[in-house]
Protein backbone atom coordinates (compact mmCIF):
# COMPACT_ATOMS: atom_id res chain seq x y z
CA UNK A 1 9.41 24.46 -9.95
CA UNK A 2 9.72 20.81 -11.17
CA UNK A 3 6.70 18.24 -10.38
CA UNK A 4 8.42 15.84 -8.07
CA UNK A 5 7.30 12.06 -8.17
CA UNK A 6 7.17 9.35 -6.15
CA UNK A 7 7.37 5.45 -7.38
CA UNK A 8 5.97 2.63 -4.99
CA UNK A 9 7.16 -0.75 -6.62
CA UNK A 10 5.17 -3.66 -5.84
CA UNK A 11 5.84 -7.34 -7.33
CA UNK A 12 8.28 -8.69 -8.86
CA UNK A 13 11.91 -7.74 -9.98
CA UNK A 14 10.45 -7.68 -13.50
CA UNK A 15 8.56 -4.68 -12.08
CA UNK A 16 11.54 -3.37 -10.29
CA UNK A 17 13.40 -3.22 -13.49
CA UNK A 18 10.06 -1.28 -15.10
CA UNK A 19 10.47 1.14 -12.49
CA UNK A 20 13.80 1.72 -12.35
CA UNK A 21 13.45 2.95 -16.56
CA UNK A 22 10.03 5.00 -15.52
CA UNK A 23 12.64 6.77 -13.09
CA UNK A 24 15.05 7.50 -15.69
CA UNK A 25 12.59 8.51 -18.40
CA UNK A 26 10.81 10.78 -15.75
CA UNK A 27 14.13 12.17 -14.79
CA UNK A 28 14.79 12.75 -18.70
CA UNK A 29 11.25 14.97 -18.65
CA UNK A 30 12.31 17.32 -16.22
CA UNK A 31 10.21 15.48 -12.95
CA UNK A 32 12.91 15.49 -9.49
CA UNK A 33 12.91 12.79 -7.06
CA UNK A 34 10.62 13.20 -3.82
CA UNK A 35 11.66 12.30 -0.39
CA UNK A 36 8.93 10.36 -0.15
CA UNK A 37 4.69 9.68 -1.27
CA UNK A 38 3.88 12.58 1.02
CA UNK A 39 5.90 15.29 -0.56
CA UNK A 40 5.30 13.90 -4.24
CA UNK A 41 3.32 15.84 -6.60
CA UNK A 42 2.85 12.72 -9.22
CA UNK A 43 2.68 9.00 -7.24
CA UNK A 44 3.46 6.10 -9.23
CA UNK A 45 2.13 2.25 -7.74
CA UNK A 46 3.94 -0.05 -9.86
CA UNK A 47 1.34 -2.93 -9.07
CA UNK A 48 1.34 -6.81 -9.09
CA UNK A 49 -1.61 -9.08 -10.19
CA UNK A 50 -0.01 -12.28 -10.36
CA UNK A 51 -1.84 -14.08 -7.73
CA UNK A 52 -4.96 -12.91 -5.06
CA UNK A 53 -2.71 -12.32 -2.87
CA UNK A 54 -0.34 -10.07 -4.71
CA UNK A 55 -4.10 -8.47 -6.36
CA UNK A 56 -4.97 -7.34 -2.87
CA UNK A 57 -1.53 -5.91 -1.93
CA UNK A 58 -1.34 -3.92 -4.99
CA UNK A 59 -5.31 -2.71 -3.45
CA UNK A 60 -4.12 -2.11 0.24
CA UNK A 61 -0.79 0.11 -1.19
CA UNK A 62 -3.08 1.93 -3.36
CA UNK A 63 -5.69 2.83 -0.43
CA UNK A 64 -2.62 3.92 1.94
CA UNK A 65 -0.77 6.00 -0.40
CA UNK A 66 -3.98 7.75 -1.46
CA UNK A 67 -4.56 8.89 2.42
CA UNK A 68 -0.76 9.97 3.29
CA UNK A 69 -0.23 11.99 -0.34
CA UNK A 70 -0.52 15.90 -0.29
CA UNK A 71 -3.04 18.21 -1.32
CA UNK A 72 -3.72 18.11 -4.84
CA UNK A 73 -1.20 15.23 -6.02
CA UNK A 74 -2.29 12.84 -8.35
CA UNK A 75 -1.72 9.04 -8.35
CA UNK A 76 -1.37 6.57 -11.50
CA UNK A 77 -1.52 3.15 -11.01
CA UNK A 78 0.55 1.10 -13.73
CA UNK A 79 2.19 -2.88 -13.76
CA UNK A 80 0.42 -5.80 -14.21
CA UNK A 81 -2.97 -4.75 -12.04
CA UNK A 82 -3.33 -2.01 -14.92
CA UNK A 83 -2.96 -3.91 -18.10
CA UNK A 84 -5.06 -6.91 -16.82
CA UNK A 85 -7.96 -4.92 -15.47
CA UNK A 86 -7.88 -1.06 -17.04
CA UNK A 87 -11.10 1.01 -17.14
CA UNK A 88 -12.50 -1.67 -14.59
CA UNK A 89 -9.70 -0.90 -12.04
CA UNK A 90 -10.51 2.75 -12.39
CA UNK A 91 -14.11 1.97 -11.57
CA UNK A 92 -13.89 0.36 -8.45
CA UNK A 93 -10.68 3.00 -7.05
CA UNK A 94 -11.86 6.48 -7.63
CA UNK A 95 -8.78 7.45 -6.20
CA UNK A 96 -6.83 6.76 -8.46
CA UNK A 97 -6.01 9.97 -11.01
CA UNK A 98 -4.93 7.35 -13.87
CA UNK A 99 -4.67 3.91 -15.07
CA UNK A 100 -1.85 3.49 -18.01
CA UNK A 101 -1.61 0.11 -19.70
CA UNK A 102 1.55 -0.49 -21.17
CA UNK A 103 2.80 1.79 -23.86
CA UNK A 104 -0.13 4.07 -23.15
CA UNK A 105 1.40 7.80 -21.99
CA UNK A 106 -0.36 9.82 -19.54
CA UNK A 107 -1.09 13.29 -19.05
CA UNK A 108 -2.04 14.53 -15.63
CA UNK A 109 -4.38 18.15 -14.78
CA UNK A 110 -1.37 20.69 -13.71
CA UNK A 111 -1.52 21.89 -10.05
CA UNK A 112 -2.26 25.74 -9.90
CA UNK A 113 1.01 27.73 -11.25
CA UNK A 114 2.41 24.50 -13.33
CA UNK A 115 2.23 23.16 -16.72
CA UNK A 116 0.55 19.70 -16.95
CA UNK A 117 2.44 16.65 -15.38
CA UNK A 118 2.95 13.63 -18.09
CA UNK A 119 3.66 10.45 -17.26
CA UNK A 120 6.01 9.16 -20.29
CA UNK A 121 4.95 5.45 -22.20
CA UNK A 122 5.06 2.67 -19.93
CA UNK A 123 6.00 0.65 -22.51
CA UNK A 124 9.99 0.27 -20.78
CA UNK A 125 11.50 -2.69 -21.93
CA UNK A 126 14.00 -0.86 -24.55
CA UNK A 127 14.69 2.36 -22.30
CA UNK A 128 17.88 3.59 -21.00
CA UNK A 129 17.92 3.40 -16.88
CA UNK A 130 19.95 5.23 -14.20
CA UNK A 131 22.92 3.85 -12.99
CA UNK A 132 22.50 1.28 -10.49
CA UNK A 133 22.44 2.38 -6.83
CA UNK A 134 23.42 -0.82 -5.30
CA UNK A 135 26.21 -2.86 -6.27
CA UNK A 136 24.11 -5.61 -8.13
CA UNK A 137 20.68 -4.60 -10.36
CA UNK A 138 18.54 -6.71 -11.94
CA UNK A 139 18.18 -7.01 -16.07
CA UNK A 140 15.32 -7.66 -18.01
CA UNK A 141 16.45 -9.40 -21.16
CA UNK A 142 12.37 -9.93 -22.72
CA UNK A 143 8.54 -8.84 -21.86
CA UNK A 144 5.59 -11.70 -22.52
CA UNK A 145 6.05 -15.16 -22.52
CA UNK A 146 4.93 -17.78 -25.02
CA UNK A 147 4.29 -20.75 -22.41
CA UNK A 148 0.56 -21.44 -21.77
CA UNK A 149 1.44 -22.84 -18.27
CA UNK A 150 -2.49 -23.81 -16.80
CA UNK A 151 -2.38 -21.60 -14.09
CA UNK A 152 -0.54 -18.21 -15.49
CA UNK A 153 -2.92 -15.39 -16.81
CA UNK A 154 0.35 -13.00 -17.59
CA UNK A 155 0.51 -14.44 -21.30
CA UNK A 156 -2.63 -13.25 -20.94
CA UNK A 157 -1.98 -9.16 -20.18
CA UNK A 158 1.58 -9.11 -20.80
CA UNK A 159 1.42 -10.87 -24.55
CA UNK A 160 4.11 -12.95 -26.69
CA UNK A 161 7.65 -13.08 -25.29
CA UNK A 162 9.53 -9.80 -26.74
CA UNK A 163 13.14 -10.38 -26.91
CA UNK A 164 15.63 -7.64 -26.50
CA UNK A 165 18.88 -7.64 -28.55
CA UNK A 166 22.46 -8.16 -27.18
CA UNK A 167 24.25 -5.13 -27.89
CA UNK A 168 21.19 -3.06 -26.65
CA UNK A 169 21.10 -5.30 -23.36
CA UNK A 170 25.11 -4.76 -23.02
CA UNK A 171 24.60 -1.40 -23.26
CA UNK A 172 22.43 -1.25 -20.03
CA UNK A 173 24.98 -3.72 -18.66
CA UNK A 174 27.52 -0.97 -19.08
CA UNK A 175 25.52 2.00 -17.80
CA UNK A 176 24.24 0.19 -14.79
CA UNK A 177 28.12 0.18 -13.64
CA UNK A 178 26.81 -2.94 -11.08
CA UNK A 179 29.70 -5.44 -10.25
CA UNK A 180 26.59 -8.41 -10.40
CA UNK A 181 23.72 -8.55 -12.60
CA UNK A 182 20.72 -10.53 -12.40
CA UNK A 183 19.15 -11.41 -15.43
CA UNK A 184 15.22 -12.14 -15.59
CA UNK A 185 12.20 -12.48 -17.60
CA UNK A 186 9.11 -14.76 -17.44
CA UNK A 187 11.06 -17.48 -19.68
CA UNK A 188 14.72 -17.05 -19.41
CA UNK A 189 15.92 -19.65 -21.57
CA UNK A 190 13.81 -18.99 -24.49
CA UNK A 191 15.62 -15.72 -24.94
CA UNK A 192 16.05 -14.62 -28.68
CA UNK A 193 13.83 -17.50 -29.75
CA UNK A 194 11.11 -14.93 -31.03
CA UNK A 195 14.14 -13.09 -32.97
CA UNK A 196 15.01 -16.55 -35.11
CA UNK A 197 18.42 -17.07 -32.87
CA UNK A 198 17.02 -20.47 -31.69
CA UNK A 199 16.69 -21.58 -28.10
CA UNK A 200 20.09 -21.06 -27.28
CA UNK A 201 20.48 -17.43 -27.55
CA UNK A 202 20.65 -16.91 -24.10
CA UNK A 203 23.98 -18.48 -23.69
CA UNK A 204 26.02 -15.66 -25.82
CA UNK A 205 24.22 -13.30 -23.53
CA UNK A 206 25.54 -14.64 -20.32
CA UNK A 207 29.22 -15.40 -21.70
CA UNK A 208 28.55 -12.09 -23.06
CA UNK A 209 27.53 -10.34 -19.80
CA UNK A 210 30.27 -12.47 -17.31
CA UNK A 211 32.91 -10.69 -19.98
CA UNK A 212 31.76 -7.22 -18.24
CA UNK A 213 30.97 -8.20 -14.16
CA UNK A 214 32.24 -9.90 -11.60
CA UNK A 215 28.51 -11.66 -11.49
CA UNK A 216 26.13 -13.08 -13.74
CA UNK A 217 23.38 -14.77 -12.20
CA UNK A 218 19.92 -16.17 -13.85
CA UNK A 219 16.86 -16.05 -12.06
CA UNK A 220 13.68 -18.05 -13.54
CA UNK A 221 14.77 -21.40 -15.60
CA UNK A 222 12.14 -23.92 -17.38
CA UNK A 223 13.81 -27.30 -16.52
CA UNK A 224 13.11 -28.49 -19.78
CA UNK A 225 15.51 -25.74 -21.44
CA UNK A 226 18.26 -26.32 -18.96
CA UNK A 227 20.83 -28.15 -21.30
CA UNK A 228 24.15 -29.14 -20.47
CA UNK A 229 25.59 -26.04 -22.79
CA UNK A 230 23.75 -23.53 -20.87
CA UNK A 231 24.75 -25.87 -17.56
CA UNK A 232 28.23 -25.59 -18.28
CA UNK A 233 27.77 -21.78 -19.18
CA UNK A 234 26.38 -21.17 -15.70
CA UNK A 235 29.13 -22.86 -14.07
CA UNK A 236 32.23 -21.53 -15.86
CA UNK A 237 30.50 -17.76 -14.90
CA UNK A 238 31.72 -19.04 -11.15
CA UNK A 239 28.05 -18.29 -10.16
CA UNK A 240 26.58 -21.98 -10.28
CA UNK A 241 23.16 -20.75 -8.85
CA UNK A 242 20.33 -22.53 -10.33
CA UNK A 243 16.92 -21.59 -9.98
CA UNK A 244 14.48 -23.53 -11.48
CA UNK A 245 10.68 -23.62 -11.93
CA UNK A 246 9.80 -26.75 -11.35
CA UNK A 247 6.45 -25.76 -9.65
CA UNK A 248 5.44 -29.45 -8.64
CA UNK A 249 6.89 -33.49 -9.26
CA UNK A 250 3.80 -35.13 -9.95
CA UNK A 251 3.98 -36.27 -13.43
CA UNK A 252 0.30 -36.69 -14.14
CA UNK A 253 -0.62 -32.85 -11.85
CA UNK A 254 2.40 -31.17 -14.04
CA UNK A 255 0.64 -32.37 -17.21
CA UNK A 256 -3.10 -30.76 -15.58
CA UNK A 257 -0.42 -27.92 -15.31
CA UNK A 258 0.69 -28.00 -18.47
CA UNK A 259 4.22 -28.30 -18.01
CA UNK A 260 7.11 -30.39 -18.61
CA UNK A 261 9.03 -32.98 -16.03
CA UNK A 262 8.14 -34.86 -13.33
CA UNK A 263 10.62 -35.97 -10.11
CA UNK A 264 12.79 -38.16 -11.42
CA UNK A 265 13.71 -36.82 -14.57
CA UNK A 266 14.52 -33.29 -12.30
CA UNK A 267 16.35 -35.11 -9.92
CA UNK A 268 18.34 -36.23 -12.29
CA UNK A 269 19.13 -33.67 -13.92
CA UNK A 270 20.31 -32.01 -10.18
CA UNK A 271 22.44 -34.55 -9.44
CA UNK A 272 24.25 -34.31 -13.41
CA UNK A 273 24.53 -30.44 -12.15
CA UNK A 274 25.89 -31.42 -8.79
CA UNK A 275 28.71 -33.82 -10.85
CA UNK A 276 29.62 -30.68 -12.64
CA UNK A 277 30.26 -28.80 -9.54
CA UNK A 278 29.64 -30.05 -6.14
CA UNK A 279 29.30 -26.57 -4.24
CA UNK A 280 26.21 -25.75 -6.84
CA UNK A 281 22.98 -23.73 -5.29
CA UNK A 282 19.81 -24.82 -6.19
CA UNK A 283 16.49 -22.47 -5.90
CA UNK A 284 12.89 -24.11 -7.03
CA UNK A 285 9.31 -23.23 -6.61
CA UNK A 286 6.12 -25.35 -6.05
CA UNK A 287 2.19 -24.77 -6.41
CA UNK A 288 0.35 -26.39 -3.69
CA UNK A 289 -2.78 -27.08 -3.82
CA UNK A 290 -3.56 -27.33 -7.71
CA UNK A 291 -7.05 -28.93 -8.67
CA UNK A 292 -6.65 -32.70 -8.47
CA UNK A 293 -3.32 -32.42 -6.15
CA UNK A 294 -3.83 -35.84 -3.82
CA UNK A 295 -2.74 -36.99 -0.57
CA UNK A 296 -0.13 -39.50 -2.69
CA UNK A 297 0.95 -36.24 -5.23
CA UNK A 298 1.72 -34.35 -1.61
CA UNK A 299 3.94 -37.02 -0.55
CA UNK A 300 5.96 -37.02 -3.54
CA UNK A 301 6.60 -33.56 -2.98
CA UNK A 302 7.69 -34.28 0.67
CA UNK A 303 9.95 -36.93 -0.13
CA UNK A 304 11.22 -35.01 -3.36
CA UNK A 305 12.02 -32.10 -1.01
CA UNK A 306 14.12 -34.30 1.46
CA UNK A 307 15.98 -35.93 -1.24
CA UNK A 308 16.91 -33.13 -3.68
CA UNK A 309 18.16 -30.70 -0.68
CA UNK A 310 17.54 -27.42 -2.18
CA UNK A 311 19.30 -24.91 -0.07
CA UNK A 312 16.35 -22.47 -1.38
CA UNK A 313 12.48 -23.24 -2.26
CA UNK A 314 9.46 -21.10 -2.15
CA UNK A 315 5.99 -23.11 -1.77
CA UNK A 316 2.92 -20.75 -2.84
CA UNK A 317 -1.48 -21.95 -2.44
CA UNK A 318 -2.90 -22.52 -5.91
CA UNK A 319 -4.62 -19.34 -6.85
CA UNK A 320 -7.46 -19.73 -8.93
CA UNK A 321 -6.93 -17.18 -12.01
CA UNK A 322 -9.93 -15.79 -14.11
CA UNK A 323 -9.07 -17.09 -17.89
CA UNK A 324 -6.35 -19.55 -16.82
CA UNK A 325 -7.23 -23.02 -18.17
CA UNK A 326 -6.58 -24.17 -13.97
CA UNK A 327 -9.64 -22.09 -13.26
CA UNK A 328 -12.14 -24.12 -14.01
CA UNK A 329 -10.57 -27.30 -13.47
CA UNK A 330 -12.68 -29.90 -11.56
CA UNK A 331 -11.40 -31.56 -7.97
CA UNK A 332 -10.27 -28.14 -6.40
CA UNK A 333 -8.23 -28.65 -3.22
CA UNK A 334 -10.40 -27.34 -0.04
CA UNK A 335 -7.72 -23.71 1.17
CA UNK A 336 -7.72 -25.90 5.17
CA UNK A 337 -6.45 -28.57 3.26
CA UNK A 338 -3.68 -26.25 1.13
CA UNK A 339 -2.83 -24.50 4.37
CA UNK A 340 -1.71 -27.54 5.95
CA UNK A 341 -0.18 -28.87 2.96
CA UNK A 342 1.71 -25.82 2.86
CA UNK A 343 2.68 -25.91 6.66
CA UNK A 344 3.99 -29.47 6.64
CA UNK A 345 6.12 -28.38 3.09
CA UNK A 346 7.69 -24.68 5.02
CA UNK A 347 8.77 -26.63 7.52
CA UNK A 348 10.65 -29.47 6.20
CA UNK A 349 12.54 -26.87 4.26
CA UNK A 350 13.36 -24.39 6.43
CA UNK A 351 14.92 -27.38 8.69
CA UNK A 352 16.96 -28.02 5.51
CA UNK A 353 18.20 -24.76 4.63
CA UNK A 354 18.98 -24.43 7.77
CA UNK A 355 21.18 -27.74 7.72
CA UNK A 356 22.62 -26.66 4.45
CA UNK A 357 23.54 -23.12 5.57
CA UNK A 358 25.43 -25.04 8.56
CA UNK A 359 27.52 -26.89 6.48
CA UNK A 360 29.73 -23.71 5.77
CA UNK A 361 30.45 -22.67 8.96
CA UNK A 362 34.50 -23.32 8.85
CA UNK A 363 34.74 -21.93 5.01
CA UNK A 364 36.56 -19.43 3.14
CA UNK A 365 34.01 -17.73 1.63
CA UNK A 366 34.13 -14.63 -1.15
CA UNK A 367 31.61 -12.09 -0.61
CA UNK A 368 30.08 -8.92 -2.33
CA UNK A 369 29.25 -6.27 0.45
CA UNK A 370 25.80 -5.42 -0.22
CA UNK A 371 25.45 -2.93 2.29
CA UNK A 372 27.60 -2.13 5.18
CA UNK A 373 27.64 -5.28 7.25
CA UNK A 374 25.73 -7.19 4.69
CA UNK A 375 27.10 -9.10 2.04
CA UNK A 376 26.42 -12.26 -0.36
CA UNK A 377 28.24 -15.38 -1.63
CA UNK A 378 27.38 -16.49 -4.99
CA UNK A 379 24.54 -18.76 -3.30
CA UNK A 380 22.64 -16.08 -2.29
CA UNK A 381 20.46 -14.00 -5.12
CA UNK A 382 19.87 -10.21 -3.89
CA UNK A 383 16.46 -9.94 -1.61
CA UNK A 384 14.80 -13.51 -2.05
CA UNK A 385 17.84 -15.47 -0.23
CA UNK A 386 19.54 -15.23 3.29
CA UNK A 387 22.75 -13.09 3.43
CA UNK A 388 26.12 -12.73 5.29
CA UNK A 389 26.83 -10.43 7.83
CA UNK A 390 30.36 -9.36 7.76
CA UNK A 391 32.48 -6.64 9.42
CA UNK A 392 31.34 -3.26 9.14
CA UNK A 393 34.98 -2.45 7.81
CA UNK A 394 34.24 -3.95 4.19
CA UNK A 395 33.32 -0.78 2.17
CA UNK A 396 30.21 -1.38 0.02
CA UNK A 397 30.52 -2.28 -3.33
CA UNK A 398 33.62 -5.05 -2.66
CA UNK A 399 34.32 -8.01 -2.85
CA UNK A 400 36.31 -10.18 -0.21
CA UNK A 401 37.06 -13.51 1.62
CA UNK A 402 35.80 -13.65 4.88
CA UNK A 403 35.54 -16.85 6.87
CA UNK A 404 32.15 -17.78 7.97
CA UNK A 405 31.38 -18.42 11.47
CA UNK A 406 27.97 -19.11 12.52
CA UNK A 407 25.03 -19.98 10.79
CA UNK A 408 21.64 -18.29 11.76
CA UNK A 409 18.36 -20.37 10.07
CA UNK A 410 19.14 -18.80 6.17
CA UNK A 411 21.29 -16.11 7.10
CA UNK A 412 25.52 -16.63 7.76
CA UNK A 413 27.83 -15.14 9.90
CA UNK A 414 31.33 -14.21 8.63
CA UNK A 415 34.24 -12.44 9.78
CA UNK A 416 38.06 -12.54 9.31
CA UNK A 417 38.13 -11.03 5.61
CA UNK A 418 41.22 -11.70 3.75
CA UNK A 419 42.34 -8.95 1.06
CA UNK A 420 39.69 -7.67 -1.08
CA UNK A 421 40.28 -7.88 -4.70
CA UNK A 422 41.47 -5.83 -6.94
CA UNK A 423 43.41 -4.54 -3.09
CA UNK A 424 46.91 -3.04 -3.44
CA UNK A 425 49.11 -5.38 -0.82
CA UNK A 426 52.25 -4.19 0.59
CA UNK A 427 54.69 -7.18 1.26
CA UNK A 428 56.87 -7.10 4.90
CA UNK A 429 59.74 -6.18 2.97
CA UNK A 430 57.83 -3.53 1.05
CA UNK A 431 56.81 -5.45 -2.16
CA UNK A 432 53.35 -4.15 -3.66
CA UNK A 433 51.18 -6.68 -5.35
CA UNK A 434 47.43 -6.71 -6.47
CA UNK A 435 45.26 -9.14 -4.75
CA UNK A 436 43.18 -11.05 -7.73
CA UNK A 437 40.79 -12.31 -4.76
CA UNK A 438 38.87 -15.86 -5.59
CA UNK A 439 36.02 -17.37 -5.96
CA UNK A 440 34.47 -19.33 -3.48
C-alpha cells in the first residue's frame, strides 16, 4: 500500500505554487493523496518566515498538526521557516521528523510492512505541476530576488533572483489548463534580467501568456520598473490590475528603506495609468511603523491614501528582521504607537473600498465563476480581494456578464447574467450564433 501524504501550505502564493509541484512530484513517486493530516502517513507544513507574525503561524500549524496526525506518521517541515533557520528549527520542535532546505531530498524511517517514505528535492521552481483544480492558478516565473530592500531577510534564505525561461513557463501555462493565470515572484519586473534579456523580459512573457488565457494578471510590481511598455502591456491583456509595492510615500523613510519613489512621483505615475484606462484597479502595500516613521511621515500616508483611491491596500507593523539592515536601525517606533497608526490607516481604507466597490452597482460586469456562486471581475485577484456573488446557475469555470446589484464593504453582488462566452445562442427564428462575451 502507497504512503499517503498530506501538504499544509502556509504563506504566500509563492509557497502555494511550491506546493502545488511537491504534489505532483510526490504523485510521480508513487505517494496518494490523504483525506486529510489525520489519515496521512507523510505531513508536509509548507511554512512562512517572512515576518513574526507569519514565524509564529508557521509554529502554531506545526504544534497542531503534530497532535491530530496518526500513529507513527512523520512530519517535514519545508518553505521559508526551513531554509532560514535549519538544524536550529529542528532543535527547538522535536516533533518535527525532518527539516529540508531547498534542493535538499529527504528520506523518512518506513512504517512497519513499507519501504522507506522519500520526500523528493524541494528545490521546485523548474518542475512539472498537476493540472490546476480551480479555474485560475498562480505561476511562478523566478526564485530569489536581487533587491536589498532594508527590511527583507528573503534575499537572505532564498538567494539571487533565478529566472525561469519562456517556453518552459508556457509549458506549465499549458498543462495547468486554467482560463486565468497569476503570475508572481519576489520581483516581477526584473524577470529574465539574471538570463541577459534586460529588464524588459517580462513583457514577451505576458503578451506571451494572454496569447493562451482568457487572464493574465501580475501580482507584485517595483514602481520603479513599471514603464509605460509594460503599462500598455497590462492594459491591452484587458486585465488592467496593478499591484504595486510601494510600501510607504515618505521620500526620506523609503530611502532608510532602501527603495525607490516617494508620493508624488507614484501618484503620478497612477494618474498616467488612470489616462490610459479609466476603469484601472490599483492594489499597494505599506510598512507602518519603520524606525524613524514620524507623526508628519504618517500623515503623508493618510492623505496619500485619500487622494490616490486604491480600491485595494494592505497596511502591515514593521517587523524587526534578524540580518535586515532595518534591524538595527535607531528611532524604532513604540508597537502602541504602530497599532494605532495602523488602526487610523485600516479604516480610512476600508471606507474607500467600500466607496469604490459602490460605484459599480448599475454595471455590466464580465465575470469568471470561481466557485458556484462566486465569481471575479478582472479587479479582483483570486483570495487577497473581495469577490462577486452571482447566481448559482453559472457553471464553474465560465465566464459571463452579469449586472451587479449591491455592494457589500469589498465584496459585490451580481445577478442577471447575459450569455456566457464561447455560449451557443439560438436566435427566435432559429439562427445559431456563438456568443464572443466582453470584457468589462
Amino acid at each position: 500500500m502507497a504512503d499517503r501524504f498530506w501538504i499544509e501550505t502556509l504563506g504566500c502564493p509563492k509557497n502555494q505554487v511550491d506546493s502545488d509541484k511537491l504534489v505532483g512530484t510526490m504523485l510521480a513517486d508513487g505517494l496518494v493523496p490523504a483525506d486529510g493530516p489525520d489519515s496521512a502517513d507523510v505531513v508536509v507544513v509548507n511554512t512562512c518566515a517572512f515576518v513574526e507574525e507569519a514565524r509564529q503561524e508557521s509554529i502554531d500549524t506545526i504544534l497542531l498538526l503534530d497532535g491530530n496526525r496518526a500513529p507513527g506518521a512523520r512530519m517535514v517541515v519545508t518553505g521559508c521557516m526551513a531554509e532560514r533557520y535549519g538544524s536550529e528549527l529542528a532543535e527547538a520542535l522535536p516533533e518535527i521528523d525532518a527539516v529540508a532546505g531547498f534542493g535538499v531530498p529527504v528520506t523518512l524511517m518506513a512504517k512497519p510492512g513499507r519501504a522507506p517514505a522519500a520526500v523528493p528535492s524541494l528545490d521546485l521552481l523548474n518542475l512539472p505541476r498537476p493540472r490546476s483544480e480551480s479555474p485560475w492558478a498562480y505561476v511562478k516565473v523566478a526564485e530569489g530576488c536581487d533587491r536589498n530592500c532594508g527590511f527583507c531577510a528573503i534575499p537572505s534564505f532564498r538567494g539571487k533572483q533565478r529566472s525561469r525561461t519562456i517556453p518552459d513557463l508556457l509549458d506549465e501555462v499549458e498543462a495547468l489548463q486554467a482560463r486565468e493565470i497569476v503570475l508572481v515572484a519576489q520581483d516581477l519586473a526584473a524577470f529574465g534580467r539574471d538570463q541577459g534579456h534586460g529588464e524588459r523580459a517580462i513583457v514577451p512573457l505576458v503578451e506571451a501568456v494572454a496569447e493562451r488565457v482568457d487572464r493574465v494578471r501580475l501580482l507584485y510590481l517595483y514602481p520603479s520598473d513599471l514603464t509605460d511598455r509594460l503599462i500598455d502591456t497590462i492594459c491591452a491583456t484587458g486585465v488592467p490590475y496593478f499591484d504595486l509595492s510601494l510600501q510607504h510615500v515618505s521620500a526620506p523613510l523609503l530611502r532608510r528603506m532602501r527603495r525607490w519613489g516617494d508620493g508624488p512621483r507614484f501618484a503620478s505615475r497612477m494618474a498616467a495609468i488612470r489616462e490610459r484606462e479609466p476603469g484601472a484597479a490599483f492594489r499597494s502595500n505599506f510598512i507602518v511603523g519603520y524606525p524613524g516613521e514620524t507623526e508628519a511621515d504618517h500623515d503623508a500616508l493618510l492623505a496619500f491614501v485619500e487622494e490616490a483611491q486604491l480600491d485595494w491596500c494592505g497596511f502591515f507593523a514593521f517587523s524587526r528582521e534578524e540580518g535586515t539592515y532595518a534591524a538595527d536601525l535607531d528611532q524604532q517606533v513604540p508597537a502602541g504607537l504602530m497599532a494605532e497608526r495602523l488602526a487610523e490607516l485600516r479604516q480610512l481604507q476600508d471606507r474607500i473600498t467600500a466607496s469604490r466597490r459602490d460605484e459599480l452597482i448599475g454595471s455590466m460586469v464580465e465575470v469568471l465563476v470561481d466557485a458556484t456562486g462566486q465569481g471575479r471581475t478582472y479587479r479582483e485577484a483570486p483570495e487577497i480581494d473581495g469577490v462577486v456573488a452571482v447566481p448559482e446557475t453559472l457553471a464553474v469555470g465560465e465566464l459571463a456578464e452579469v449586472t451587479v446589484v449591491d455592494a457589500l464593504g469589498p465584496d459585490l453582488v451580481a445577478e442577471s447574467p447575459r450569455r456566457t462566452r464561447g455560449e451557443v445562442v439560438v436566435g427566435s427564428r432559429g439562427e445559431v450564433a456563438v456568443s464572443t462575451g466582453g470584457r468589462s
